[in-house]
C-alpha atoms as a PDB file:
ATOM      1  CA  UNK A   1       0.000   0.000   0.000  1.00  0.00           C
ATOM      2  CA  UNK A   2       1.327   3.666  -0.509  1.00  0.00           C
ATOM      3  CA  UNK A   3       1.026   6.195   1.324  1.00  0.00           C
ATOM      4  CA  UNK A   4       0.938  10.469   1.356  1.00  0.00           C
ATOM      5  CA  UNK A   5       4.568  11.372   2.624  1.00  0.00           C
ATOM      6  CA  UNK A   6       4.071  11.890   6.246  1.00  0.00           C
ATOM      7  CA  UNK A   7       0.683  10.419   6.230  1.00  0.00           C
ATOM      8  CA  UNK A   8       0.027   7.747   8.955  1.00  0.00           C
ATOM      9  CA  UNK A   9      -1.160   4.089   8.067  1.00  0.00           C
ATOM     10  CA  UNK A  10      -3.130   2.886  11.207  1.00  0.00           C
ATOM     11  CA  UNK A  11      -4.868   0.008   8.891  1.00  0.00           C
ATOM     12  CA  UNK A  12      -0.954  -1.378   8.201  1.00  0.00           C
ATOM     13  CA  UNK A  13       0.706  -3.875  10.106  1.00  0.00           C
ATOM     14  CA  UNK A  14       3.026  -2.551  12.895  1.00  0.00           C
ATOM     15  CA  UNK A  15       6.148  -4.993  13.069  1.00  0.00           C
ATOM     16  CA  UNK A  16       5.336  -7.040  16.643  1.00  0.00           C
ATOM     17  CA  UNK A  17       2.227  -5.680  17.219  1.00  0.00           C
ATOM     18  CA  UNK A  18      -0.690  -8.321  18.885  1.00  0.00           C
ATOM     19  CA  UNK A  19      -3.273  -9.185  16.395  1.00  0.00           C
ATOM     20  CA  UNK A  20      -5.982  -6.058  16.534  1.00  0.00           C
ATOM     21  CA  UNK A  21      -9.635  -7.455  18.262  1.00  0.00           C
ATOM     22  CA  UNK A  22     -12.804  -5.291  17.441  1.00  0.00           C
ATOM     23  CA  UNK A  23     -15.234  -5.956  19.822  1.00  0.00           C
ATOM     24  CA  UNK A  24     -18.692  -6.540  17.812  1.00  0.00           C
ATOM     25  CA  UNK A  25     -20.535  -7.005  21.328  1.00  0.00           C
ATOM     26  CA  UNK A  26     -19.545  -7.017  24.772  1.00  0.00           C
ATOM     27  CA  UNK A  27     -18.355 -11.001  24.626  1.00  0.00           C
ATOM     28  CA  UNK A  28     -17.706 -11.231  21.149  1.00  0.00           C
ATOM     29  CA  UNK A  29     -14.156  -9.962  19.248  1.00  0.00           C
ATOM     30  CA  UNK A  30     -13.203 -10.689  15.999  1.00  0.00           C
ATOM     31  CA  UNK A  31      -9.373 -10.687  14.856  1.00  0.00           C
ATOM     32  CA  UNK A  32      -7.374 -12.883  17.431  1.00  0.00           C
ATOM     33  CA  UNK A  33      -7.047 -16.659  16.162  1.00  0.00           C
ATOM     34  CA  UNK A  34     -10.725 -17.432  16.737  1.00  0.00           C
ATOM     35  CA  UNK A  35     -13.313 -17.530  13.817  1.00  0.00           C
ATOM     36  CA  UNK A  36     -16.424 -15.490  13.172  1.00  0.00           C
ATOM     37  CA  UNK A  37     -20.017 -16.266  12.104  1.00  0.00           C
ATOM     38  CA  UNK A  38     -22.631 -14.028  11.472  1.00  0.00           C
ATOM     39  CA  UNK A  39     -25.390 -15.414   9.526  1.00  0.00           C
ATOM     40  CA  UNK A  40     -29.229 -14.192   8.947  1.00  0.00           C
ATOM     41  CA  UNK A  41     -31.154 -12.944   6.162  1.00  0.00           C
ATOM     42  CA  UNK A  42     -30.094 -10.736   2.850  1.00  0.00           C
ATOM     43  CA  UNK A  43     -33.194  -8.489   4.166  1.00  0.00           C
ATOM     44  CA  UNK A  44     -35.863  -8.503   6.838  1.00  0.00           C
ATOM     45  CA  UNK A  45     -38.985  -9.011   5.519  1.00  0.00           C
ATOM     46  CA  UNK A  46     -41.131  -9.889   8.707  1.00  0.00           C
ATOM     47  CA  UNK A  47     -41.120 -10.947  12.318  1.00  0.00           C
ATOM     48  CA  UNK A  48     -41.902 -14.950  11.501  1.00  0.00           C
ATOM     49  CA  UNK A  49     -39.262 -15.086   8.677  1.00  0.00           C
ATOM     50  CA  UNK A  50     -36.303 -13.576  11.329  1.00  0.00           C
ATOM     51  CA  UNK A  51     -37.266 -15.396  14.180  1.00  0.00           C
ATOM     52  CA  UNK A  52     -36.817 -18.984  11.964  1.00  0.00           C
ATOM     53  CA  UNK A  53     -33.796 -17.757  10.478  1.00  0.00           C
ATOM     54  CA  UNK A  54     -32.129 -16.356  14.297  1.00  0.00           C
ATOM     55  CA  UNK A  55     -33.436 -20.304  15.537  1.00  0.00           C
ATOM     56  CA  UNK A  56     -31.531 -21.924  12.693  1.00  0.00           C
ATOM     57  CA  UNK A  57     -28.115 -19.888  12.685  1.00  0.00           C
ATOM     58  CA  UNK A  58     -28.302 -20.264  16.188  1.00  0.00           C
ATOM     59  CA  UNK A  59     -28.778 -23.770  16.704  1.00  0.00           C
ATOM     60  CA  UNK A  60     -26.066 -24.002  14.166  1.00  0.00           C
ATOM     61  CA  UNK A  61     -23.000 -22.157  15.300  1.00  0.00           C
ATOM     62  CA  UNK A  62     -23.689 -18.674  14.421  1.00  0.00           C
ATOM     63  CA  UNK A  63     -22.136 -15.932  16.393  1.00  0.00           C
ATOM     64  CA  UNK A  64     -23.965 -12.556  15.315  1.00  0.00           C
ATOM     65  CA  UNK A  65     -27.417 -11.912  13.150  1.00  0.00           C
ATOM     66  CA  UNK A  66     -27.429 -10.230  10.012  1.00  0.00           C
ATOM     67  CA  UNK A  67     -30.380  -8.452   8.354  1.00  0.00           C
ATOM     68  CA  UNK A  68     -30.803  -5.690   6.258  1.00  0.00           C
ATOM     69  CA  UNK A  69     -33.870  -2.990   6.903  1.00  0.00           C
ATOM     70  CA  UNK A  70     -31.857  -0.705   4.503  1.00  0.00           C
ATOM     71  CA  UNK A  71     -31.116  -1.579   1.245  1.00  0.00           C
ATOM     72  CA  UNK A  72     -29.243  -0.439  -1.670  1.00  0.00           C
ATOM     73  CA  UNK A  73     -30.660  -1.973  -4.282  1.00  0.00           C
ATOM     74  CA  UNK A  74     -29.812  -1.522  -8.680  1.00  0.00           C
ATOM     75  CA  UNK A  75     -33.875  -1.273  -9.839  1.00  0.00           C
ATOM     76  CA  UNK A  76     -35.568   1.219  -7.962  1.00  0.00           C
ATOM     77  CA  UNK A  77     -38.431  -1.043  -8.328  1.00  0.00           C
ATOM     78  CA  UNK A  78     -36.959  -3.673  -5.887  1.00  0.00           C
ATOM     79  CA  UNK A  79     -38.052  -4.347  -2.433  1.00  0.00           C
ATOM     80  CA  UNK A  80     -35.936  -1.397  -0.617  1.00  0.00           C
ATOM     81  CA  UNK A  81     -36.264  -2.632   2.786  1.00  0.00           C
ATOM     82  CA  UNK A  82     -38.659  -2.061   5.950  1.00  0.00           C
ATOM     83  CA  UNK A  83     -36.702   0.614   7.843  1.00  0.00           C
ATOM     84  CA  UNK A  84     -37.797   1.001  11.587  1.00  0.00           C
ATOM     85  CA  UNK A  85     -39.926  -1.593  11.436  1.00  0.00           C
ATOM     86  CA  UNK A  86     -37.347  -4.153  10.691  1.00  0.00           C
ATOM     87  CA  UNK A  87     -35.016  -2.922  13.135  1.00  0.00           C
ATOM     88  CA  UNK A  88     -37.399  -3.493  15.687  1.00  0.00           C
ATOM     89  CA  UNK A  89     -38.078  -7.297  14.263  1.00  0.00           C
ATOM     90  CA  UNK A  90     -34.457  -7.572  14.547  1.00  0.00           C
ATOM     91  CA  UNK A  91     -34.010  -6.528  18.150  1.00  0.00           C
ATOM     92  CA  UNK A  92     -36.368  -8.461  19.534  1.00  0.00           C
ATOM     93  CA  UNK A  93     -35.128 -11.907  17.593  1.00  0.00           C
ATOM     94  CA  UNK A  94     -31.912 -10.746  18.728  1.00  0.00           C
ATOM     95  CA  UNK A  95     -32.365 -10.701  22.331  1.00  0.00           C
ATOM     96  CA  UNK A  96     -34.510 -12.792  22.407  1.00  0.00           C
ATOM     97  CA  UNK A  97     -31.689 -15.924  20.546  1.00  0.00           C
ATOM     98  CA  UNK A  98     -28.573 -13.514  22.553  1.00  0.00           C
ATOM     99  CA  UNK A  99     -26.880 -12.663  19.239  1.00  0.00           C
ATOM    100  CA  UNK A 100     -25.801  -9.215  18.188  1.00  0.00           C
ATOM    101  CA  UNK A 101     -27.345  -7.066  15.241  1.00  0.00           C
ATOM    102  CA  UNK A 102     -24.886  -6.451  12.137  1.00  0.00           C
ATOM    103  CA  UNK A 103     -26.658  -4.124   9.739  1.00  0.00           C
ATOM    104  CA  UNK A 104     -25.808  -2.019   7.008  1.00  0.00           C
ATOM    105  CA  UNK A 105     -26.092   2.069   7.263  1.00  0.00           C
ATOM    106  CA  UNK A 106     -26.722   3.452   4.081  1.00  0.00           C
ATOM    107  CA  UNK A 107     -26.599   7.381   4.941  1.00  0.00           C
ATOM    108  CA  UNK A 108     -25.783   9.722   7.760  1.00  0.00           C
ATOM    109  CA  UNK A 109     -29.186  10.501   8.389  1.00  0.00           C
ATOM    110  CA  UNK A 110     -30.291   6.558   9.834  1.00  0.00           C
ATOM    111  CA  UNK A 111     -26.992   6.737  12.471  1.00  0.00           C
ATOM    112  CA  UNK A 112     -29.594   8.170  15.368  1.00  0.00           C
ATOM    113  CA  UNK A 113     -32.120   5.343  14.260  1.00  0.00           C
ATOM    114  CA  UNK A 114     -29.829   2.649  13.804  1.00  0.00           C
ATOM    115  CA  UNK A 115     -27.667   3.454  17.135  1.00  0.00           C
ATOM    116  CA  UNK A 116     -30.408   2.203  19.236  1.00  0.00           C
ATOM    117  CA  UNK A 117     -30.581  -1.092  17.656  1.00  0.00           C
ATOM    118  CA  UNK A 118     -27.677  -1.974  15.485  1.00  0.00           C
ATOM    119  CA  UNK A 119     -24.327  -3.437  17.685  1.00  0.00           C
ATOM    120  CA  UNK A 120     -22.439  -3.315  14.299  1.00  0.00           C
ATOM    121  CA  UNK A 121     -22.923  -0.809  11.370  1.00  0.00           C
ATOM    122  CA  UNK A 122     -22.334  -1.854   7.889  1.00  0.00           C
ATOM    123  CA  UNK A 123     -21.183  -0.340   5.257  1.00  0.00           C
ATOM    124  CA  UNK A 124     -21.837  -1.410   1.580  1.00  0.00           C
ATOM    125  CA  UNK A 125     -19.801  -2.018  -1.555  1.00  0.00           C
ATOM    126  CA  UNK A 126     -21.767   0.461  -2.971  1.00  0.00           C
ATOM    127  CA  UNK A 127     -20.608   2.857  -0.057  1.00  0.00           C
ATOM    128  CA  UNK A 128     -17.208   2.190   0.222  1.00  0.00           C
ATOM    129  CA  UNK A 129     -15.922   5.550  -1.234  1.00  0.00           C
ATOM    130  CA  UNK A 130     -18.819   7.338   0.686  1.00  0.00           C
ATOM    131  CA  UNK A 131     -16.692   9.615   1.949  1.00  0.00           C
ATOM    132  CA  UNK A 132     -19.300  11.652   4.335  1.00  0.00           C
ATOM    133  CA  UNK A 133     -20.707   8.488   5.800  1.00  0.00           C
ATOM    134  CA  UNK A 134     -17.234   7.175   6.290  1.00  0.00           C
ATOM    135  CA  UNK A 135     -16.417   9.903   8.425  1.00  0.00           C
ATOM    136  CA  UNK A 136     -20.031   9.756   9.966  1.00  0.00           C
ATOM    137  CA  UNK A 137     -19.156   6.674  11.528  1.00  0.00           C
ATOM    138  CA  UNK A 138     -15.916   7.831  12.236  1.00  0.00           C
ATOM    139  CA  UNK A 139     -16.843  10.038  15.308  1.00  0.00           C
ATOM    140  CA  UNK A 140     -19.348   7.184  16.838  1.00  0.00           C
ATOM    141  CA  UNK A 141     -18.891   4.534  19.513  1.00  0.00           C
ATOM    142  CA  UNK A 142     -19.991   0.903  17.394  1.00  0.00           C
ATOM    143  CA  UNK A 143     -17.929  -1.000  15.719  1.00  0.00           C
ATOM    144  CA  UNK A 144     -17.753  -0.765  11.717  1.00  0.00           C
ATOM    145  CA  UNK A 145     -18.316  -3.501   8.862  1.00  0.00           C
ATOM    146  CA  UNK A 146     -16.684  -2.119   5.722  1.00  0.00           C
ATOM    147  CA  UNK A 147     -17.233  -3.779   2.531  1.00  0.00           C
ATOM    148  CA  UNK A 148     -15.147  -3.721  -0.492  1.00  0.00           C
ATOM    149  CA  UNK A 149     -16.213  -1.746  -3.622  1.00  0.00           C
ATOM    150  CA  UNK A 150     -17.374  -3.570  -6.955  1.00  0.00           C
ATOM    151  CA  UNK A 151     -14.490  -2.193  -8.207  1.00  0.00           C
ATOM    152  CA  UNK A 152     -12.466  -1.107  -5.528  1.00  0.00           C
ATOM    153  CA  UNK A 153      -8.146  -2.515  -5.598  1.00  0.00           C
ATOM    154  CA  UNK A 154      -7.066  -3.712  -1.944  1.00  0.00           C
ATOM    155  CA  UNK A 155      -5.617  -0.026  -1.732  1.00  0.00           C
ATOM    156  CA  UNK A 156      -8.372   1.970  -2.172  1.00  0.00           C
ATOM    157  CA  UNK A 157     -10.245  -0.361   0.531  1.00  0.00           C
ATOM    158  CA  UNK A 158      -7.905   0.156   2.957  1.00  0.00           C
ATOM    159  CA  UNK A 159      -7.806   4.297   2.738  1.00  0.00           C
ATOM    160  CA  UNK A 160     -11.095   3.761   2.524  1.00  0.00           C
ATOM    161  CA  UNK A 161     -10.720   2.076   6.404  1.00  0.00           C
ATOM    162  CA  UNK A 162      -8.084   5.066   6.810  1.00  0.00           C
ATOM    163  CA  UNK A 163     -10.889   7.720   6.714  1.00  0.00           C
ATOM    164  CA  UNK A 164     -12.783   6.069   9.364  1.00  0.00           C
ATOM    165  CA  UNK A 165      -9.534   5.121  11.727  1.00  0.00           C
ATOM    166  CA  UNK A 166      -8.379   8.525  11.091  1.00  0.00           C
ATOM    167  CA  UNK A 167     -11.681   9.979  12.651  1.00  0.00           C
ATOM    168  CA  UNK A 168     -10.737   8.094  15.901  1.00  0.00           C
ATOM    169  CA  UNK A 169     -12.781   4.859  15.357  1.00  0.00           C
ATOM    170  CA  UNK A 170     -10.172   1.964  15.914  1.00  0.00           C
ATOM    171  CA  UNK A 171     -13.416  -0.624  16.130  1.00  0.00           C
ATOM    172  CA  UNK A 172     -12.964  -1.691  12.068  1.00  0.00           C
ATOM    173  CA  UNK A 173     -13.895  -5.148  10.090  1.00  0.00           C
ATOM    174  CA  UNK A 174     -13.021  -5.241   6.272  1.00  0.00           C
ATOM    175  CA  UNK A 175     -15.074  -7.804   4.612  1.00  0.00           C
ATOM    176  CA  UNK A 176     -14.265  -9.063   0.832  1.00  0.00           C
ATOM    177  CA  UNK A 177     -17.348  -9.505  -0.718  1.00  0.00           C
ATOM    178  CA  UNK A 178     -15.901 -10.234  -4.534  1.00  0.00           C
ATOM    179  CA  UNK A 179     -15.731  -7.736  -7.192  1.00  0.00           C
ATOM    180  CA  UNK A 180     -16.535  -7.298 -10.702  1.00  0.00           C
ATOM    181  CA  UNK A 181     -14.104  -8.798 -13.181  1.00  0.00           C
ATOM    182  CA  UNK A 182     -15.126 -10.046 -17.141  1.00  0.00           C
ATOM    183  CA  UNK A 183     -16.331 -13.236 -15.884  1.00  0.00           C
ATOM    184  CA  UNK A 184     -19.943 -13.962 -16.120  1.00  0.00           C
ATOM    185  CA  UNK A 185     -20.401 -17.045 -14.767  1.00  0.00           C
ATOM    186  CA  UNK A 186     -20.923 -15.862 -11.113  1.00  0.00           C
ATOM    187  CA  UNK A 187     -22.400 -12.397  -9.641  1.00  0.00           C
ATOM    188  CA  UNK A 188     -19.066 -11.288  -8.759  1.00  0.00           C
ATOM    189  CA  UNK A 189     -14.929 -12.813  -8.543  1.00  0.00           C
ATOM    190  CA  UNK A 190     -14.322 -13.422  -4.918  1.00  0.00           C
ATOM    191  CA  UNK A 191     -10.261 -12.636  -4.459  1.00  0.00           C
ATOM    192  CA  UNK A 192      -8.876 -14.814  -1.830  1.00  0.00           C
ATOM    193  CA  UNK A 193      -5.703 -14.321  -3.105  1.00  0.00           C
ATOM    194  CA  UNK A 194      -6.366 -10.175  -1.820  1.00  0.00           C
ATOM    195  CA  UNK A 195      -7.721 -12.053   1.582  1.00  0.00           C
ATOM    196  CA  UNK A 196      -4.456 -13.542   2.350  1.00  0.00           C
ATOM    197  CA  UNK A 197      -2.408 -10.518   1.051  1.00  0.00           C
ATOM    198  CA  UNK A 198      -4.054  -8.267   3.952  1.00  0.00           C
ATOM    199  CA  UNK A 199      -3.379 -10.704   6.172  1.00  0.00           C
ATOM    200  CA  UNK A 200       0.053 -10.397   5.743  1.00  0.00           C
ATOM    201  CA  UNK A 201      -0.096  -6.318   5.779  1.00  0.00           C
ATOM    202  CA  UNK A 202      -3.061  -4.929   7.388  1.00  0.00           C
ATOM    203  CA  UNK A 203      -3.805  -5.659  10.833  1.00  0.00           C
ATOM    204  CA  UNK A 204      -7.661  -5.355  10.713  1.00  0.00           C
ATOM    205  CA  UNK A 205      -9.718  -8.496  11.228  1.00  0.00           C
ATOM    206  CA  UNK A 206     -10.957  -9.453   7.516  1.00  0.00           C
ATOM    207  CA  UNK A 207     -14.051 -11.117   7.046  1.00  0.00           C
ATOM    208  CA  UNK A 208     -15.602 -12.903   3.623  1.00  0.00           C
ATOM    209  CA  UNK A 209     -18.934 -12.547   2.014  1.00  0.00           C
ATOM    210  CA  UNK A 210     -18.849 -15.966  -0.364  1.00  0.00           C
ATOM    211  CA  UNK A 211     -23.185 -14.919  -0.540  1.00  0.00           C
ATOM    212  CA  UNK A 212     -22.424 -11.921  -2.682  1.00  0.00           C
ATOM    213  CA  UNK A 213     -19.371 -13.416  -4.092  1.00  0.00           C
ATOM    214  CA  UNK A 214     -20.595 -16.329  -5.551  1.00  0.00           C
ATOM    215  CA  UNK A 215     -24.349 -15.691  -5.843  1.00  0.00           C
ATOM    216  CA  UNK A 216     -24.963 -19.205  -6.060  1.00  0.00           C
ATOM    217  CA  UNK A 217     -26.063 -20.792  -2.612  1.00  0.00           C
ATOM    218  CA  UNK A 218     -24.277 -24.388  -3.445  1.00  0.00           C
ATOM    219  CA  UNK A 219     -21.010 -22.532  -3.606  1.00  0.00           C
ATOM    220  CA  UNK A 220     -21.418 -20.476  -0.345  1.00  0.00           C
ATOM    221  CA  UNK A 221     -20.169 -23.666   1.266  1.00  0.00           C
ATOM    222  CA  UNK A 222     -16.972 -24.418  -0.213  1.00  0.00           C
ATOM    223  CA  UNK A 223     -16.226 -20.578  -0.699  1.00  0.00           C
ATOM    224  CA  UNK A 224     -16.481 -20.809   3.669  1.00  0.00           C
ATOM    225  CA  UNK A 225     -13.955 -23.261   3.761  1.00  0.00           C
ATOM    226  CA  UNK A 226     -11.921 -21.257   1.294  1.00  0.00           C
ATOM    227  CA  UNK A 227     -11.694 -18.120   3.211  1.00  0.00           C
ATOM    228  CA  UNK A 228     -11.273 -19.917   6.637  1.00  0.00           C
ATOM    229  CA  UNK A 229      -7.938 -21.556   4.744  1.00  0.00           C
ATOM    230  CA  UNK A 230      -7.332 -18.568   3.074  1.00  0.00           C
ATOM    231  CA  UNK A 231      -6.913 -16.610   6.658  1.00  0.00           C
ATOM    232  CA  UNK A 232      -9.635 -14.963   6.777  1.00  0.00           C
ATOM    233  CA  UNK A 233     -11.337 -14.094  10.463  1.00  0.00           C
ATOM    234  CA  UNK A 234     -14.463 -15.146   9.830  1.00  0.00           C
ATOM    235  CA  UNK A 235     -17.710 -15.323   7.247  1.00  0.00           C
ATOM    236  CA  UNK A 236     -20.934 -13.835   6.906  1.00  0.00           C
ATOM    237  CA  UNK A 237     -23.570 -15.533   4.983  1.00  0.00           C
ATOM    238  CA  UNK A 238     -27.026 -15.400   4.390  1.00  0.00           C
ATOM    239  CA  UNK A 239     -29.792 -17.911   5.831  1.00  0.00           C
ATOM    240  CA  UNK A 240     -33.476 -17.509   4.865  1.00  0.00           C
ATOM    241  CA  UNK A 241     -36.043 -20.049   6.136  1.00  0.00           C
ATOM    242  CA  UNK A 242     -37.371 -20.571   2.695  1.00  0.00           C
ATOM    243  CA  UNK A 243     -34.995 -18.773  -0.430  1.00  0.00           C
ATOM    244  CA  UNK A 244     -37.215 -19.677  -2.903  1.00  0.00           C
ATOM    245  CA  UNK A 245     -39.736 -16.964  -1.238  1.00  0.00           C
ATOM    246  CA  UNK A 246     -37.088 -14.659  -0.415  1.00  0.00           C
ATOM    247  CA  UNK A 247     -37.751 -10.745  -1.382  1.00  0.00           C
ATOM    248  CA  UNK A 248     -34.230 -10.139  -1.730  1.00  0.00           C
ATOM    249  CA  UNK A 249     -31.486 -12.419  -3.288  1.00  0.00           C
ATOM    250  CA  UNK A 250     -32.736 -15.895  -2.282  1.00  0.00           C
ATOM    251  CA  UNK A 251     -30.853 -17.691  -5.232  1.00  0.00           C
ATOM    252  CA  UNK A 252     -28.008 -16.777  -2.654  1.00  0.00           C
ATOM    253  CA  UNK A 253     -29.336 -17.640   0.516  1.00  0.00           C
ATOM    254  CA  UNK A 254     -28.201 -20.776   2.199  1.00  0.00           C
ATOM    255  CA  UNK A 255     -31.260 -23.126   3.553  1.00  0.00           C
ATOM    256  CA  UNK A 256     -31.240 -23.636   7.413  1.00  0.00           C
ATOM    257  CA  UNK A 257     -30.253 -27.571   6.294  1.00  0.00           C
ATOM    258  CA  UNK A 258     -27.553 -26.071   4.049  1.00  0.00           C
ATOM    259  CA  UNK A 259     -26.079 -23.881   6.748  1.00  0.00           C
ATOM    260  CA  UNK A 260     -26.177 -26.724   9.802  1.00  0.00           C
ATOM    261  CA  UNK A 261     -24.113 -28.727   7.158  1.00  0.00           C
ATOM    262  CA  UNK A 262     -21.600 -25.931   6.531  1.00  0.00           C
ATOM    263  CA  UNK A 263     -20.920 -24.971  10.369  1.00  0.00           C
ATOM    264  CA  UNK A 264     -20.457 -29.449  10.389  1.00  0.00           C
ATOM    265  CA  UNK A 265     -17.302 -28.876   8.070  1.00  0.00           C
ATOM    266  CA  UNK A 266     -16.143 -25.552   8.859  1.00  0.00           C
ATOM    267  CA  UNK A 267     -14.042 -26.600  12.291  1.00  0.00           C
ATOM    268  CA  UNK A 268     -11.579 -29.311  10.271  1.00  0.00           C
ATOM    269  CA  UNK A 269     -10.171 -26.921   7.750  1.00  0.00           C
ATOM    270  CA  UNK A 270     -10.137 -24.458  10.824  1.00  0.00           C
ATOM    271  CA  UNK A 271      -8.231 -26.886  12.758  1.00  0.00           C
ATOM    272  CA  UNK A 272      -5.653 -27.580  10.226  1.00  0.00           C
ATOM    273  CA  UNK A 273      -4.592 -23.459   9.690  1.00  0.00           C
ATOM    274  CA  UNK A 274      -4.566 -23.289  13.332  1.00  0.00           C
ATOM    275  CA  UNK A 275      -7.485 -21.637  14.382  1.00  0.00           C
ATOM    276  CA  UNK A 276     -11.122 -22.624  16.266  1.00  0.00           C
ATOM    277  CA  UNK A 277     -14.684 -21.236  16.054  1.00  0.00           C
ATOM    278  CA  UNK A 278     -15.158 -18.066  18.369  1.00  0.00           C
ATOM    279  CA  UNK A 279     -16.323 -20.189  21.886  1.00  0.00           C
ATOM    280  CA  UNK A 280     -14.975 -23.592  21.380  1.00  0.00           C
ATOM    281  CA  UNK A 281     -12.110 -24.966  23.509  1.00  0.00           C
ATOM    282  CA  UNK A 282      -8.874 -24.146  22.211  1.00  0.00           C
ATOM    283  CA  UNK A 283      -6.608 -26.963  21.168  1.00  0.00           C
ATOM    284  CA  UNK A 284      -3.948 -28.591  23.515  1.00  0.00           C
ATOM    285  CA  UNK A 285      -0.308 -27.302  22.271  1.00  0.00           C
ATOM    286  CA  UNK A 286       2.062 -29.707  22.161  1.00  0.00           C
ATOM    287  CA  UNK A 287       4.417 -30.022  25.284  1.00  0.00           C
ATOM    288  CA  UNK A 288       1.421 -27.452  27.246  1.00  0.00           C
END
């Protein structure tokens, strides 16, 4: 990555520096050895739909619920979320299954609403060079999900983190979520090769999106076990009760069958690059 002369890099590596936790709740960090699950919906689309979906990914491993009540969508014409409403769906399956709330922020404006319900604020590919929301959630106290642009090289991400480290919030996820190459065959190129680059320079906890990626649920499994060999600090994926009814992007969205059987394989390849899910006992070292 290059840099302004004189221009500090807080998303860089610093030579024998600990690994860098964010804290996406008050008992759950992201960043340290330990791998990361959040799982839900693409969207919320009602109370009965989020409370199946929060029961599944539970059940199955998950560590934090995603939903979107915001969404950014290409047709104007597409379902654009519930707003308020959903937030309020989301709360209540989230305390009521103990998981915290990862949603995405589209726009200055929602930070009051979404600061009393949201534990993690996301920000979209389509956001990543949003330079007045970046600094936005610069200046507030919750922990920050950037995505990577469609488009977007591994530097531009990462000054992309800069504006919101440099506005004093240290609390930052990146999250590769593919981008758009000349290939057709999937919705986007998901660059694992980028995931295991950052690893080796940037010190903020990386997360992968294989939903987005590959848009192609059967893939989302095998894209998991990827990442997790690939580095990378955790997933996010997306879990919907029934896809085929799904308002937003269900073509995408694992089954709760589909995830149960992905959490099943996800602790070997874990296992054999040295790390464990976030909760589960850490393995003996040899001579310990």
């Amino acid at each position: 990555m290059t840099a302004e002369v004189g221009q500090p890099q807080r998303a860089l590596k610093v030579a024998g520096a600990p690994p860098h936790r964010v804290h996406l709740s008050s008992d759950l960090h992201v960043g340290a050895g330990e791998f990361v699950v959040i799982a839900g919906p693409c969207a919320v689309e009602s109370a009965e739909q989020v409370d199946r979906a929060a029961t599944a990914v539970r059940a199955g491993g998950a560590h934090a619920l995603r939903g979107g009540v915001f969404k950014p969508r290409t047709s104007p014409y597409s379902f654009q979320g519930m707003g308020e409403p959903g937030l309020k769906i989301l709360a209540h399956a989230a305390k009521r299954h103990r998981m915290p709330i990862v949603s995405e922020v589209m726009d200055a404006s929602q930070l009051p609403l979404m600061l009393d319900y949201v534990d993690v604020l996301q920000i979209g590919a389509r956001n990543m060079q949003n330079f007045s929301l970046l600094r936005a959630v610069s200046k507030v106290d919750r922990p920050v999900l950037l995505k990577r642009g469609l488009a977007a090289t591994l530097e531009e991400w990462l000054l992309a983190a800069e504006y919101i480290l440099d506005g004093g919030n240290t609390q930052v996820v990146l999250c590769e979520r593919g981008i758009r190459t000349f290939e057709p065959a999937l919705r986007n190129t998901l660059d694992l090769g980028g995931v295991a680059w950052l690893k080796q320079r940037c010190k903020l906890p990386i997360l992968v999106d294989p939903s987005h990626a590959t848009g192609e649920s059967t893939l989302v499994t095998p894209m998991v076990l990827a990442a997790a060999a690939a580095g990378a600090d955790g997933v996010m994926v997306e879990v919907h009760p029934h896809p085929e009814n799904a308002l937003c992007d269900g073509h995408q969205a694992l089954t709760p069958e589909m995830f149960q059987d992905m959490m099943k394989l996800l602790p070997a390849v874990l296992k054999a690059v040295g790390k464990t899910l976030f909760g589960a006992p850490q393995p003996l070292r040899v001579g310990a």
